[in-house]
C-alpha atoms as a PDB file:
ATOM      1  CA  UNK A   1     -74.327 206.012-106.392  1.00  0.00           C
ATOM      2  CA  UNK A   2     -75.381 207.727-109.458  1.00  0.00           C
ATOM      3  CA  UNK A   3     -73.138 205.811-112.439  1.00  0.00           C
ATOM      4  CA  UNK A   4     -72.528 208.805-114.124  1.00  0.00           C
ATOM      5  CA  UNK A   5     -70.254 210.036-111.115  1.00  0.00           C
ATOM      6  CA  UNK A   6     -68.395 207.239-111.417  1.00  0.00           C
ATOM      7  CA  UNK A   7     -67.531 207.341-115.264  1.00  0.00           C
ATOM      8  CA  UNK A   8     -66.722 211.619-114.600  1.00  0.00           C
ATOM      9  CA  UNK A   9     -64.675 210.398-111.613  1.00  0.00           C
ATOM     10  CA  UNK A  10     -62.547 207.359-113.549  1.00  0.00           C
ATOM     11  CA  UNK A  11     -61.560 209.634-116.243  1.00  0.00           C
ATOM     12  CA  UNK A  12     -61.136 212.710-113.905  1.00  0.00           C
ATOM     13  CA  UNK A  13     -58.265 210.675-111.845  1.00  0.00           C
ATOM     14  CA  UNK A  14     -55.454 212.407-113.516  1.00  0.00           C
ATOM     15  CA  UNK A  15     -57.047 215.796-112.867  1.00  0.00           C
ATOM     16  CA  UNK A  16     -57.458 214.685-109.163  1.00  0.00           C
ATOM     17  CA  UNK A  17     -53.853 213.917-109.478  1.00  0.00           C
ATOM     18  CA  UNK A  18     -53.089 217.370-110.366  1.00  0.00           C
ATOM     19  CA  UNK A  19     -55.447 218.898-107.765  1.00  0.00           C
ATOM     20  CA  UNK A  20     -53.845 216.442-104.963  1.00  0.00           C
ATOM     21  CA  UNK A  21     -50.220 217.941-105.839  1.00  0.00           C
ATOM     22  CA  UNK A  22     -50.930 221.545-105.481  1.00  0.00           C
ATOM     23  CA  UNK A  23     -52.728 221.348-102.382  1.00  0.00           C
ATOM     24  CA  UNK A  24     -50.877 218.718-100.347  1.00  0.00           C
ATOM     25  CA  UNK A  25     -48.702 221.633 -99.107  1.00  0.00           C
ATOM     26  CA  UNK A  26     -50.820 222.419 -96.954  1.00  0.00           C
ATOM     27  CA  UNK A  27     -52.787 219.742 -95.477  1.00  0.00           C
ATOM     28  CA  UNK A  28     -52.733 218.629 -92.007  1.00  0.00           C
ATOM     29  CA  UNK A  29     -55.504 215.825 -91.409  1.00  0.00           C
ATOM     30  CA  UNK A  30     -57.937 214.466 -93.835  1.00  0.00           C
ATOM     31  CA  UNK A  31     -60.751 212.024 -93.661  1.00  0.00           C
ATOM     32  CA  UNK A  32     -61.621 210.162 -97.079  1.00  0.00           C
ATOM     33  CA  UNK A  33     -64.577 208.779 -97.095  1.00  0.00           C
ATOM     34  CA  UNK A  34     -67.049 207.404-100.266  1.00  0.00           C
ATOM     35  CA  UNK A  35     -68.741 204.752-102.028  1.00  0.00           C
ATOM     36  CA  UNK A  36     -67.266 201.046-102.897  1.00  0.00           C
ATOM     37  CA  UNK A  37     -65.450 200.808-106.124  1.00  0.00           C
ATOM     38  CA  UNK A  38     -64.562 204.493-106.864  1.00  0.00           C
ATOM     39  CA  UNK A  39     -61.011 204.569-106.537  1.00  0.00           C
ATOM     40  CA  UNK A  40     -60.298 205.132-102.809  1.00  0.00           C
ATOM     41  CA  UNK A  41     -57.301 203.498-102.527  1.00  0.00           C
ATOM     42  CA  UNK A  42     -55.608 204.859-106.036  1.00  0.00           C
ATOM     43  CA  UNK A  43     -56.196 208.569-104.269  1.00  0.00           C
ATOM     44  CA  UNK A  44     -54.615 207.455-101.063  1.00  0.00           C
ATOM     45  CA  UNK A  45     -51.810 206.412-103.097  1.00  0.00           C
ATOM     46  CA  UNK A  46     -51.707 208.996-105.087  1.00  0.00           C
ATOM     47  CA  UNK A  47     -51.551 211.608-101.905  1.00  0.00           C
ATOM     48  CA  UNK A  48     -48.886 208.831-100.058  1.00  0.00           C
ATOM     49  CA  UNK A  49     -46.599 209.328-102.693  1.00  0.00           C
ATOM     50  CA  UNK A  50     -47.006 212.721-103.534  1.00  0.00           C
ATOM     51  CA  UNK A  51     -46.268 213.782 -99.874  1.00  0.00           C
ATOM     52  CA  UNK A  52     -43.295 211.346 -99.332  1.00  0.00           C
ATOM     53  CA  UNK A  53     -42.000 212.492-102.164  1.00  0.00           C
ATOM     54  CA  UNK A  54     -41.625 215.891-100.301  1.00  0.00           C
ATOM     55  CA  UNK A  55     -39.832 214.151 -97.365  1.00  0.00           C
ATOM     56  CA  UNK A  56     -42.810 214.480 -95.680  1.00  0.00           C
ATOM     57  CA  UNK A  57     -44.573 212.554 -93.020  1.00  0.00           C
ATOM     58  CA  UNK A  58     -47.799 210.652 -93.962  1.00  0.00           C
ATOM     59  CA  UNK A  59     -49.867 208.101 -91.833  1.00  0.00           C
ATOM     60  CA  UNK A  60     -52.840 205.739 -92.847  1.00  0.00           C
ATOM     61  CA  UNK A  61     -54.961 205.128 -90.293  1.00  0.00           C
ATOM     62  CA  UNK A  62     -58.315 203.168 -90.927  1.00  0.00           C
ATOM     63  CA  UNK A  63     -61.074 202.455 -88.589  1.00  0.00           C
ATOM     64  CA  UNK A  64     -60.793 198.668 -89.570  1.00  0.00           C
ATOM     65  CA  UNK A  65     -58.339 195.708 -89.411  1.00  0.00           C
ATOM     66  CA  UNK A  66     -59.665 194.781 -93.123  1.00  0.00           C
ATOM     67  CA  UNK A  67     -59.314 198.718 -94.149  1.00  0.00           C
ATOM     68  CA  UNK A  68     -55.927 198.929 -92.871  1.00  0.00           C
ATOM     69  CA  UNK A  69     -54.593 195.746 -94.412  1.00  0.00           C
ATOM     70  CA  UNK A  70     -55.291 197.491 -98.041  1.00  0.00           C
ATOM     71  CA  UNK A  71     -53.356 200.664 -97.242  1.00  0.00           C
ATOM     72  CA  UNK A  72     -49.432 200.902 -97.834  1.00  0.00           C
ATOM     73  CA  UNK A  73     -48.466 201.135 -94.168  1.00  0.00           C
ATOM     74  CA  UNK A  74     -51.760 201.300 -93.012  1.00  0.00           C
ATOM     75  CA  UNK A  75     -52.695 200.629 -89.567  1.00  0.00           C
ATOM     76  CA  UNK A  76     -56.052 201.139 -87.471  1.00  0.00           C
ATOM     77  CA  UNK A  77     -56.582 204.028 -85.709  1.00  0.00           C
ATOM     78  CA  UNK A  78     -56.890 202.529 -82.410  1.00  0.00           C
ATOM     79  CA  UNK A  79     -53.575 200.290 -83.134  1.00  0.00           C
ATOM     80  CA  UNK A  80     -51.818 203.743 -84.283  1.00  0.00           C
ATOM     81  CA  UNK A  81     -52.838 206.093 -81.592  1.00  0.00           C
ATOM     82  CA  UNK A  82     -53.178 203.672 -78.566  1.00  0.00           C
ATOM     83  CA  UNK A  83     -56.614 204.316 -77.789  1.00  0.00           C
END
């Protein structure tokens, strides 16, 4: 990971925060996926709250047990869907 992503993305997390609010509206399923240590879980938490707070319906699913323990009501995929 090139370091100078990660220093635009750290100080771009409030502008992320603003992009997250104006398009949670209208999404349906998303897959997050990137790099260790750049904030993952601050944008799921960010996009958790920002579609509860619209008395909304939002489910973490994670493809591991260790994944799923760090999300705020986060389950595994197979555990949440029963496959």
């Amino acid at each position: 990971m090139d370091s100078s992503f990660y220093v635009y993305y750290c100080l771009n997390k409030k502008g992320i925060y603003v992009q997250i609010k104006q398009v949670t509206s209208s999404w349906n399923r998303k897959f997050l996926d990137a790099p260790g240590r750049t904030g993952k879980i601050f944008i799921i938490n960010l996009i958790l709250a920002a579609v509860r707070s619209q008395n909304d319906i939002a489910l973490c699913l994670a493809s591991s047990g260790i994944a799923a323990i760090l999300l705020p009501g986060g389950r595994t995929a197979h555990y949440a869907l029963k496959v």
